[in-house]
C-alpha atoms as a PDB file:
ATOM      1  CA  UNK A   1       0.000   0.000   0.000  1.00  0.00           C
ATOM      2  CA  UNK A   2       1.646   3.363  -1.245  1.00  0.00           C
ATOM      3  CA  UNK A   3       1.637   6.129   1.216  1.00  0.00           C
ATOM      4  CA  UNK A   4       0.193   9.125  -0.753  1.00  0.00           C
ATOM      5  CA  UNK A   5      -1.154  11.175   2.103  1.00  0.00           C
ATOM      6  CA  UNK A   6       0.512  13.722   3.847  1.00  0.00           C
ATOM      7  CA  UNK A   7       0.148  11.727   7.228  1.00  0.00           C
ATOM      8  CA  UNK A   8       2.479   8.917   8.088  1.00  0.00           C
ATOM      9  CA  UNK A   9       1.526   5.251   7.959  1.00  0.00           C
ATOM     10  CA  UNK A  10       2.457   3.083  10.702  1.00  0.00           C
ATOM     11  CA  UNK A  11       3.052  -0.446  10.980  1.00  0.00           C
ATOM     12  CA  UNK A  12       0.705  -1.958  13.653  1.00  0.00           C
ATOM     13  CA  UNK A  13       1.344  -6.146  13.686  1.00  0.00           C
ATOM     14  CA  UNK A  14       2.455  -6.205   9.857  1.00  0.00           C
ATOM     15  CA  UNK A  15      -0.528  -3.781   8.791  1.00  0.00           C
ATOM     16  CA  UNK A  16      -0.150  -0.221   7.460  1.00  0.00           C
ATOM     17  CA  UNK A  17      -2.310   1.726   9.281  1.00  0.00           C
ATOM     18  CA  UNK A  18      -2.325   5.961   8.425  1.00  0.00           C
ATOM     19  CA  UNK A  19      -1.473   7.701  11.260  1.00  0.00           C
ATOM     20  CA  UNK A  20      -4.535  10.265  10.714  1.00  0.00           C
ATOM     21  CA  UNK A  21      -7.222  12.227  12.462  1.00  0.00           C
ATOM     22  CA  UNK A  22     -11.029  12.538  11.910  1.00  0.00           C
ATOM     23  CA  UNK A  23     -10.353  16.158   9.978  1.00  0.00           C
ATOM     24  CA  UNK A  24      -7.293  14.598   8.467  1.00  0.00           C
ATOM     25  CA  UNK A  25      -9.320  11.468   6.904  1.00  0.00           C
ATOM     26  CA  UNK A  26     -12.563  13.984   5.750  1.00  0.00           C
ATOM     27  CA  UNK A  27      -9.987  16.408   3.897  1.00  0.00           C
ATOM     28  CA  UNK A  28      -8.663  12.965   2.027  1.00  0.00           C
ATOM     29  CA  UNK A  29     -11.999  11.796   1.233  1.00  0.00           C
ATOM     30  CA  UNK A  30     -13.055  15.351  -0.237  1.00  0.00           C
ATOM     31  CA  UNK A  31     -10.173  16.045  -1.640  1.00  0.00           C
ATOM     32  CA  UNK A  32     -10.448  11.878  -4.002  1.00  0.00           C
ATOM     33  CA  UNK A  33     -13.742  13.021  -4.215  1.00  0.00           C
ATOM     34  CA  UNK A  34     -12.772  16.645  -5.996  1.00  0.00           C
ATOM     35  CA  UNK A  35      -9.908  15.508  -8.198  1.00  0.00           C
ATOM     36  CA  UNK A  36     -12.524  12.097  -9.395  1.00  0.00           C
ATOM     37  CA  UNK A  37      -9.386   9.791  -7.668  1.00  0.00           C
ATOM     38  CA  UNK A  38     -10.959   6.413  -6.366  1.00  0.00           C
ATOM     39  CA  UNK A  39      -9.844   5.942  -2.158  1.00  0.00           C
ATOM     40  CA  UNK A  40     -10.900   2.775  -0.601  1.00  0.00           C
ATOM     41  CA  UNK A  41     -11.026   3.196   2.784  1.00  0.00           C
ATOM     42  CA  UNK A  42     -10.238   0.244   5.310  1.00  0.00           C
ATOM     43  CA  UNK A  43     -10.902   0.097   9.338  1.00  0.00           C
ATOM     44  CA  UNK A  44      -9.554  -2.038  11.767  1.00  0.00           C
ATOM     45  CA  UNK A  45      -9.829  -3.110  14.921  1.00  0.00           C
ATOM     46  CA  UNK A  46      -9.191  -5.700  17.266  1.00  0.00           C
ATOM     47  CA  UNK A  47     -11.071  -8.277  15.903  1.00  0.00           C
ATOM     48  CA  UNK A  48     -10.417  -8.098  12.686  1.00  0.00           C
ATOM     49  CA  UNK A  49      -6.614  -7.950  13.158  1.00  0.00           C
ATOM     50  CA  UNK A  50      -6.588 -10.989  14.430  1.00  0.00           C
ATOM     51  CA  UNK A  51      -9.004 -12.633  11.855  1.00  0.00           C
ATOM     52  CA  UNK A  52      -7.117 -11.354   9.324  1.00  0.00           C
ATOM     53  CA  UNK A  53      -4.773 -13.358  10.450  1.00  0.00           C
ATOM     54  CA  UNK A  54      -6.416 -16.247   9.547  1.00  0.00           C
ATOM     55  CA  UNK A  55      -7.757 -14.879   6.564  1.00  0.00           C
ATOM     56  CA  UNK A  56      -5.092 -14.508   3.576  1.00  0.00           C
ATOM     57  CA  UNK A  57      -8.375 -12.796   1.911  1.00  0.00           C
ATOM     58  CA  UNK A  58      -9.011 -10.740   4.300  1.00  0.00           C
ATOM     59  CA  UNK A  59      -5.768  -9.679   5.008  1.00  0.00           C
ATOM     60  CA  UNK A  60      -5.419  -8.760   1.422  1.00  0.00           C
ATOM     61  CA  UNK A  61      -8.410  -7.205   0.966  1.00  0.00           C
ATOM     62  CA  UNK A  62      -7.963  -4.709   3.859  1.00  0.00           C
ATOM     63  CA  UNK A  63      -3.851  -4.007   3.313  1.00  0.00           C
ATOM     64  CA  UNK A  64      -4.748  -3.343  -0.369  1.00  0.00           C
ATOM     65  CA  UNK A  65      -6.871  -0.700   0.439  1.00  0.00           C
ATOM     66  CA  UNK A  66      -5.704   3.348  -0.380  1.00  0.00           C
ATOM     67  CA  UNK A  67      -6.485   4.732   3.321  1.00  0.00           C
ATOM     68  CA  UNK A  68      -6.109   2.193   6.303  1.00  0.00           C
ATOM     69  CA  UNK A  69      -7.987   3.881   9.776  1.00  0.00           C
ATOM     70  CA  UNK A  70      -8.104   2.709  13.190  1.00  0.00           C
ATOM     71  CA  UNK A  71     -11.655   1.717  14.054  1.00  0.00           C
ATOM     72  CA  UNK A  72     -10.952   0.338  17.731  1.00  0.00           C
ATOM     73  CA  UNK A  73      -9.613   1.959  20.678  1.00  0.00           C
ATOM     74  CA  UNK A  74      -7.604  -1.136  21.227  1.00  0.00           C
ATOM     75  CA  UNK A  75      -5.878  -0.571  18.031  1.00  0.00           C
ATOM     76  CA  UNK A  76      -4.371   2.844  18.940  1.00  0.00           C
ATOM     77  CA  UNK A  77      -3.558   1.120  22.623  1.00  0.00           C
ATOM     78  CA  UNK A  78      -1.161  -0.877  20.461  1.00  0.00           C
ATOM     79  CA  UNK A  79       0.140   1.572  18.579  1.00  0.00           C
ATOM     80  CA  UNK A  80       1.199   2.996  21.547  1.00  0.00           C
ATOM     81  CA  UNK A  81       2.824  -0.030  23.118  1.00  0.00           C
ATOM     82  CA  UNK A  82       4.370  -0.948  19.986  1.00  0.00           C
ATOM     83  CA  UNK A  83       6.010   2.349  19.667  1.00  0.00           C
ATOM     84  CA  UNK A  84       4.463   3.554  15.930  1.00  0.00           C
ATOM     85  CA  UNK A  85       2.041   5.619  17.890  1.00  0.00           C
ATOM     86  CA  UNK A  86      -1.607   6.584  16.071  1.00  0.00           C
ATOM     87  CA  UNK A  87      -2.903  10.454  16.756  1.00  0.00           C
ATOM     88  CA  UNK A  88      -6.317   9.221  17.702  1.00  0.00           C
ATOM     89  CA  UNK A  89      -9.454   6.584  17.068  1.00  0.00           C
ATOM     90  CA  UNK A  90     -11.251   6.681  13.402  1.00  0.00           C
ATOM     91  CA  UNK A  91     -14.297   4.599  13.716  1.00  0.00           C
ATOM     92  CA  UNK A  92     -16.532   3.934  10.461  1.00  0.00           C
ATOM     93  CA  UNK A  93     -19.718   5.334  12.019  1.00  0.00           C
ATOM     94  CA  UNK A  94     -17.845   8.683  13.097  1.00  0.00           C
ATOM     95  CA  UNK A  95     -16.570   8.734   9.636  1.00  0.00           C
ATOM     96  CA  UNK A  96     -19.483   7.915   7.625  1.00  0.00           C
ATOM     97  CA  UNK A  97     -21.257  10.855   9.621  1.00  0.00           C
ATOM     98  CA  UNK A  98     -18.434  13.490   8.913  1.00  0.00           C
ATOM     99  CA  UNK A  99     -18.339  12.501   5.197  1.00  0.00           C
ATOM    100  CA  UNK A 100     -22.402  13.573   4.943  1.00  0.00           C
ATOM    101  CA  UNK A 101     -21.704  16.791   7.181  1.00  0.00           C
ATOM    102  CA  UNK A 102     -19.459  17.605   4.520  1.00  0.00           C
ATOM    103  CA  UNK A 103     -21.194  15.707   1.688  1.00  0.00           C
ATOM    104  CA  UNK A 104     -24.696  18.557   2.713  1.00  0.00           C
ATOM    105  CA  UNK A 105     -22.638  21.061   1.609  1.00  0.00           C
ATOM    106  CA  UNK A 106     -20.668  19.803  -0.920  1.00  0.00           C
ATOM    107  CA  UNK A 107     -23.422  17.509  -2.187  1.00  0.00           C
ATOM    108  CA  UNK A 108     -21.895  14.695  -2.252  1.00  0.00           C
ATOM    109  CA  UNK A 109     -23.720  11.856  -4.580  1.00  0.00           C
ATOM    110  CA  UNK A 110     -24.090   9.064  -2.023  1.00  0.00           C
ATOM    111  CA  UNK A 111     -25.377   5.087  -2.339  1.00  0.00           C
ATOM    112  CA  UNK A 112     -25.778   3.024   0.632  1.00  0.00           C
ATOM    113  CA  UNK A 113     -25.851  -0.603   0.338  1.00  0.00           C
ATOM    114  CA  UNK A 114     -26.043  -3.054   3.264  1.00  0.00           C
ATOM    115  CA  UNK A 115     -28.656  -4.522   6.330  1.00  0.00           C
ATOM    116  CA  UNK A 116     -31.771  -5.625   5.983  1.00  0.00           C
ATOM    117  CA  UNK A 117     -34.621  -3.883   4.170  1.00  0.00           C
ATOM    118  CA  UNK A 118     -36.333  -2.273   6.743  1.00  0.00           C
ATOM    119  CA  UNK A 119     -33.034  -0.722   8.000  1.00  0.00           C
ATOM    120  CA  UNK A 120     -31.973   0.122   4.619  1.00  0.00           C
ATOM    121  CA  UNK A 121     -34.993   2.536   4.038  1.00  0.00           C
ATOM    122  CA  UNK A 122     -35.098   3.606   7.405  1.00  0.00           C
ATOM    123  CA  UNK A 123     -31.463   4.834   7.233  1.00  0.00           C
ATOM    124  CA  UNK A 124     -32.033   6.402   3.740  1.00  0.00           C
ATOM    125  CA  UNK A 125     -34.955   8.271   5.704  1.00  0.00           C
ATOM    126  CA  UNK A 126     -32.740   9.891   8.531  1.00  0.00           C
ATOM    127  CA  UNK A 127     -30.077  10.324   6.016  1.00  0.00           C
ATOM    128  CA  UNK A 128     -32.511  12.918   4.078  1.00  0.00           C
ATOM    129  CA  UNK A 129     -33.825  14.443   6.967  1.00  0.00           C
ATOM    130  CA  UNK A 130     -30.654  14.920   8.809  1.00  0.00           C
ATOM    131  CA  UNK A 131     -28.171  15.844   5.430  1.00  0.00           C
ATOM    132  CA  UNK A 132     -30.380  17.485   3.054  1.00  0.00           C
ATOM    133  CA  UNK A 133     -27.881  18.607   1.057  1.00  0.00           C
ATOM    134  CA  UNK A 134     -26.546  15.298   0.368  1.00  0.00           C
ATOM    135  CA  UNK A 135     -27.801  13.642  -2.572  1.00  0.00           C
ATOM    136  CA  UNK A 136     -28.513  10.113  -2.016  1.00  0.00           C
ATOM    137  CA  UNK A 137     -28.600   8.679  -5.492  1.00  0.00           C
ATOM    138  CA  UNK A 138     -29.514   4.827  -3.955  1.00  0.00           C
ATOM    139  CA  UNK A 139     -30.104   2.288  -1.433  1.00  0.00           C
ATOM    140  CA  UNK A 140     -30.066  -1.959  -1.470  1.00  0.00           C
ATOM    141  CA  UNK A 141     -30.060  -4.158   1.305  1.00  0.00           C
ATOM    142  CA  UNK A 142     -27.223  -6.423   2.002  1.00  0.00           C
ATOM    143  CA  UNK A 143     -29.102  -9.649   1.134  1.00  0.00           C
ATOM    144  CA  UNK A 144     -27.719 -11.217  -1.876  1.00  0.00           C
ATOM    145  CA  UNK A 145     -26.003 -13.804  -3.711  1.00  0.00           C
ATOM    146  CA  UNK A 146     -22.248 -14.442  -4.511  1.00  0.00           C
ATOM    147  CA  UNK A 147     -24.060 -14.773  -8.714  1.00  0.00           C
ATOM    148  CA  UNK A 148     -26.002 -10.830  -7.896  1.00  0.00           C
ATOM    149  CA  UNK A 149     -22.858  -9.314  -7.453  1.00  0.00           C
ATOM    150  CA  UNK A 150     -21.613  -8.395 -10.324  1.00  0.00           C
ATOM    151  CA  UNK A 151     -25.530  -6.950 -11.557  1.00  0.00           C
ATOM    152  CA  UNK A 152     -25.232  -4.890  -8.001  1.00  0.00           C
ATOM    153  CA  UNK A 153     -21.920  -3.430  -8.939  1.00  0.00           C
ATOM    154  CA  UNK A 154     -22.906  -2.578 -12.073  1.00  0.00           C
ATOM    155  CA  UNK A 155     -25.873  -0.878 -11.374  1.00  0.00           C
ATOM    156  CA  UNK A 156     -24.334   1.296  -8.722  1.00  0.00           C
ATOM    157  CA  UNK A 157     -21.431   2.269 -11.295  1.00  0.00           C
ATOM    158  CA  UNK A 158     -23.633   3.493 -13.748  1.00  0.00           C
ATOM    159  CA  UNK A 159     -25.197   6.222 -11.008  1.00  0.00           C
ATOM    160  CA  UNK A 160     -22.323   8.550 -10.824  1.00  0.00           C
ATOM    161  CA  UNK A 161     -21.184   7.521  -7.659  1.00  0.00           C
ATOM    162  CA  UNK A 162     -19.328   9.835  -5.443  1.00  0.00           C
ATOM    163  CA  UNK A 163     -19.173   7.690  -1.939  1.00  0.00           C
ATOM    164  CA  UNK A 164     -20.478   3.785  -1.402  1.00  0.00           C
ATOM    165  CA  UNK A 165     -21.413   2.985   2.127  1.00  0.00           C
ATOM    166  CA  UNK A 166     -21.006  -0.599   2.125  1.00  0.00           C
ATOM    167  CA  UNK A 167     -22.750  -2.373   5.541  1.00  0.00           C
ATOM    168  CA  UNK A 168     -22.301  -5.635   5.399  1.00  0.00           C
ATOM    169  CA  UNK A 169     -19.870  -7.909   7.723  1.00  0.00           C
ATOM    170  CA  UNK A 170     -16.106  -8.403   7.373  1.00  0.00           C
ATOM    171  CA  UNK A 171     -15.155 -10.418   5.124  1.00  0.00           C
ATOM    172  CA  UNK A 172     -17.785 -10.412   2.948  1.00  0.00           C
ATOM    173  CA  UNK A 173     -18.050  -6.293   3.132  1.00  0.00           C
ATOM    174  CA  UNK A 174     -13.640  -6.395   2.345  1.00  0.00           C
ATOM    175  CA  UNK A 175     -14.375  -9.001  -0.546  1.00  0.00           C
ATOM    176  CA  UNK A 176     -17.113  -7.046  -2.425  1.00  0.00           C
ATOM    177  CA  UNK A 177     -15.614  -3.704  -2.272  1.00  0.00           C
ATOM    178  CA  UNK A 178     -11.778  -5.703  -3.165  1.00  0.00           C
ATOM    179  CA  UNK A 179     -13.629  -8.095  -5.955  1.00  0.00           C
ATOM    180  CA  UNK A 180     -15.943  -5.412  -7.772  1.00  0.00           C
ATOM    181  CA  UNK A 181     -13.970  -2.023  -7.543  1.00  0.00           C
ATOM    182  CA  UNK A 182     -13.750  -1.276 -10.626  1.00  0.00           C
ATOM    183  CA  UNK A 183     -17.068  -1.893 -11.500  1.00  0.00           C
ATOM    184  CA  UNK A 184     -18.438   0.136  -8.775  1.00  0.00           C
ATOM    185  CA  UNK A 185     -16.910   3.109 -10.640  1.00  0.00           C
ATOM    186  CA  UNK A 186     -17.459   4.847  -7.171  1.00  0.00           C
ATOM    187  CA  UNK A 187     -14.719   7.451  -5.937  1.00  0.00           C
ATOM    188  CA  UNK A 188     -14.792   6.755  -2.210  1.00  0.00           C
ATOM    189  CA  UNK A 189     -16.178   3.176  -0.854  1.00  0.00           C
ATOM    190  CA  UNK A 190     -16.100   2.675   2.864  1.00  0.00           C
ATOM    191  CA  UNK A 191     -16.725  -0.273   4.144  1.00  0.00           C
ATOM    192  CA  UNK A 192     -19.224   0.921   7.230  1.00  0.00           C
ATOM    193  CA  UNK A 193     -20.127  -2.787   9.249  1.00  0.00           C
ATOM    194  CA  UNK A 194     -22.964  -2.596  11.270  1.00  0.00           C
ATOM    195  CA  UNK A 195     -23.569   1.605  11.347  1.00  0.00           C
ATOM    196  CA  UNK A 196     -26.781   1.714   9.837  1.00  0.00           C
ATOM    197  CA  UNK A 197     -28.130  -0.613  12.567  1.00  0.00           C
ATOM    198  CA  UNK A 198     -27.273   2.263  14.982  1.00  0.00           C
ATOM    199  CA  UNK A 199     -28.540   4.934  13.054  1.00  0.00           C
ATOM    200  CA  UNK A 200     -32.237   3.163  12.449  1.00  0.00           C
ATOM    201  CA  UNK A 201     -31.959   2.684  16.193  1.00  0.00           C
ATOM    202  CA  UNK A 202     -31.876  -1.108  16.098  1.00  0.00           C
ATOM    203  CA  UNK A 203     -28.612  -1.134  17.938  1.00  0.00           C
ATOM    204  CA  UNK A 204     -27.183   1.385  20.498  1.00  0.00           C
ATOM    205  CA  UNK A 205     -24.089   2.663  20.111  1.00  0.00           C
ATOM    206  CA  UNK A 206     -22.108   2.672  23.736  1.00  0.00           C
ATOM    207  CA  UNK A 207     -21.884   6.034  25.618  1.00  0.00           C
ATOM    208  CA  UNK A 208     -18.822   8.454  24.568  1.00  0.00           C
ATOM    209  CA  UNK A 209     -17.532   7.161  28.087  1.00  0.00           C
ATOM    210  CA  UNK A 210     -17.217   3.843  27.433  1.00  0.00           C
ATOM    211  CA  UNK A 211     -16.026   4.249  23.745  1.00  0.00           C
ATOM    212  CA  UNK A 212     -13.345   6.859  25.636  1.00  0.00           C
ATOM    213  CA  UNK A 213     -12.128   3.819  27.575  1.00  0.00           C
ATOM    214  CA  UNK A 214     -11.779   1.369  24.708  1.00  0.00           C
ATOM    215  CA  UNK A 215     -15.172  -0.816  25.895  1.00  0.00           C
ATOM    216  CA  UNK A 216     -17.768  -0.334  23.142  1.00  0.00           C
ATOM    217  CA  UNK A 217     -17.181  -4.023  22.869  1.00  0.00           C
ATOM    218  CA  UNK A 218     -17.996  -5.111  26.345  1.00  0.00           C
ATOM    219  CA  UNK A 219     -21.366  -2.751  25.731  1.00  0.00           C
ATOM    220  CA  UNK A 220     -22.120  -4.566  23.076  1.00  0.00           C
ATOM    221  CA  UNK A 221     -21.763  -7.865  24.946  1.00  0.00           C
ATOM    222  CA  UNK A 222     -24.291  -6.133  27.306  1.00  0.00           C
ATOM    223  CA  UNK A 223     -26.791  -5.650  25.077  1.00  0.00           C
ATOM    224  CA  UNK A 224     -26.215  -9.618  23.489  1.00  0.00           C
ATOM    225  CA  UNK A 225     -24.572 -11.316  25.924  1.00  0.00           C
ATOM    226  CA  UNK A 226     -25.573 -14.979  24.390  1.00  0.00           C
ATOM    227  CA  UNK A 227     -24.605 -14.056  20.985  1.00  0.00           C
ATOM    228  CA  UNK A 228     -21.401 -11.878  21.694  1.00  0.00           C
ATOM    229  CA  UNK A 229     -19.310 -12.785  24.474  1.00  0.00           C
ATOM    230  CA  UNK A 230     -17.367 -15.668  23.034  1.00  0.00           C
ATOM    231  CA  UNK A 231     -16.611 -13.821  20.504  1.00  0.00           C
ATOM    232  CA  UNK A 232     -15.491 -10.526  21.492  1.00  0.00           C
ATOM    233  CA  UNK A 233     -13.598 -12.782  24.948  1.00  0.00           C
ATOM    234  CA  UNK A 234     -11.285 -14.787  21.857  1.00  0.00           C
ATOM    235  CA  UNK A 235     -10.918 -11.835  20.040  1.00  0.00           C
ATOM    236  CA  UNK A 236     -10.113  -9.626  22.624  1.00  0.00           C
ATOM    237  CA  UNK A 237      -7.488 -12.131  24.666  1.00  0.00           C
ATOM    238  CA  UNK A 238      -5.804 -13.497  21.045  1.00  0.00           C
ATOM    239  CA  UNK A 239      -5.662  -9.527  20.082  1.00  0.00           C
ATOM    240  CA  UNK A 240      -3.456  -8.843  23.681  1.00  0.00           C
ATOM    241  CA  UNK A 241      -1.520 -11.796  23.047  1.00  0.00           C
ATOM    242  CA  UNK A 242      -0.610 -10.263  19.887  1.00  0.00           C
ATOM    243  CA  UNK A 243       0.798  -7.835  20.690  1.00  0.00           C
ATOM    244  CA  UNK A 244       2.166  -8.694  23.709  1.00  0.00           C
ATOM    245  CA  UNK A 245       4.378 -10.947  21.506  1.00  0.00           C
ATOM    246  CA  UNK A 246       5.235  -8.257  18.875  1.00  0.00           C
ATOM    247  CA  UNK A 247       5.986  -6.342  22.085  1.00  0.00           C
ATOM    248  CA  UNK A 248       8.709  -8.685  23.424  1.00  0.00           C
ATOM    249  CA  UNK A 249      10.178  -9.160  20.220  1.00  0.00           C
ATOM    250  CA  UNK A 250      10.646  -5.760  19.744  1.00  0.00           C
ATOM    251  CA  UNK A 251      11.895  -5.508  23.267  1.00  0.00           C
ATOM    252  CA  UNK A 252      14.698  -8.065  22.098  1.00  0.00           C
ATOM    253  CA  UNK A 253      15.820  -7.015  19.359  1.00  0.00           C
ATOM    254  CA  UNK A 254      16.474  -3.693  20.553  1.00  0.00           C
ATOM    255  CA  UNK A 255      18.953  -4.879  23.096  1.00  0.00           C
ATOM    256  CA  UNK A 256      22.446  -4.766  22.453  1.00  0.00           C
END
């Protein structure tokens, strides 16, 4: 992945991760969006670190991308501890949010794909209300075949596109924005997760205190503790061990 930002990009755990802030990322994204120069823009966090790991797919999908972010609090912990410290958090939902700030007075042409149908419209609904100025050219939910991918992608390329919010899961969100970018023919695609489920209000997002402290996670958990805590408890333990290991080998190698 070329570096051609004016922030760094540092190396967290063999991943290239720009060393940017919110205003930082926003002035990238208008700036791809200005001069008609595609960005695909990657996030990471714990969790996906370490399944991308296990995921040559993944791992390629997300390193290949033009603007690499830090999506987790746990991410920029690391970067810390590992010495190739990050200015501050980037999640996907801040982001997407800042892009149609700017996007209502720019007028940004924006399609949102991803969720389920009811979500879908009720996010294109709050979108309009909230970021009039932002033209949302068209929505489709984030229920369909490996064979409707290619009619999806095409369809969405021939609207002008100027940003693709892509909600779907990782990998599947990574593979579809990786697989069918030039098709998309869309300047800025950001891969968003599960952000529209917050803003239709199916999910709620963690209080700034707890995303302050790294712990959106464990609020999560809170809210589906059957479904979640295995998950984010494997995650969470194999990311520290991670690093904790990169940490010691550093720690080595720098001794004389």
């Amino acid at each position: 992945m070329s570096n051609r930002f004016e922030f760094e990009e540092k190396e967290i755990l063999g991943v290239g991760v720009h060393a940017a802030t919110m205003e930082q990322a926003l002035d990238a994204i208008d700036t791809a969006i200005k001069q008609k120069r595609r960005l695909m823009i990657g996030v990471v966090n714990a969790a996906k670190m370490v399944n991308m790991r296990k995921n040559p797919d993944l791992w390629e999908d997300v390193t290949s991308s033009d603007l690499v972010l830090a999506d987790g609090m746990s991410v920029v912990h690391a970067s810390k501890v590992l010495g190739a410290r990050l200015p501050e958090r980037v999640t996907g939902i801040d982001l997407m949010e800042g892009i149609l700030e700017r996007g209502n007075t720019e007028g940004y042409r924006v399609y949102c794909l991803g969720a389920k149908e009811e979500i879908s419209e009720t996010v294109v609904e709050r979108f309009n209300d909230k970021y009039p100025g932002a033209n949302i050219v068209g929505r489709r939910n984030g229920y369909f075949t490996d064979e409707e991918e290619e009619d999806i992608a095409t369809e969405i390329g021939s609207l002008d596109v100027d940003v693709l919010f892509v909600a779907i899961t990782s990998p599947k969100k990574e593979r579809f924005m990786a697989r069918w970018a030039d098709k998309l023919n869309t300047t800025v695609v950001h891969g968003v997760g599960g952000s529209f489920d917050v803003v239709a209000g199916f999910v709620e997002r963690a209080p700034e205190k707890w995303q302050r402290m790294g712990l959106e996670w464990l609020y999560r958990v809170k809210q589906e503790p059957g479904r979640l805590w295995k998950r984010y408890l494997v995650t969470n333990l194999a990311f520290m061990r991670i690093v904790m290991t990169a940490w010691f080998s550093g720690l080595f190698r720098r001794k004389p």
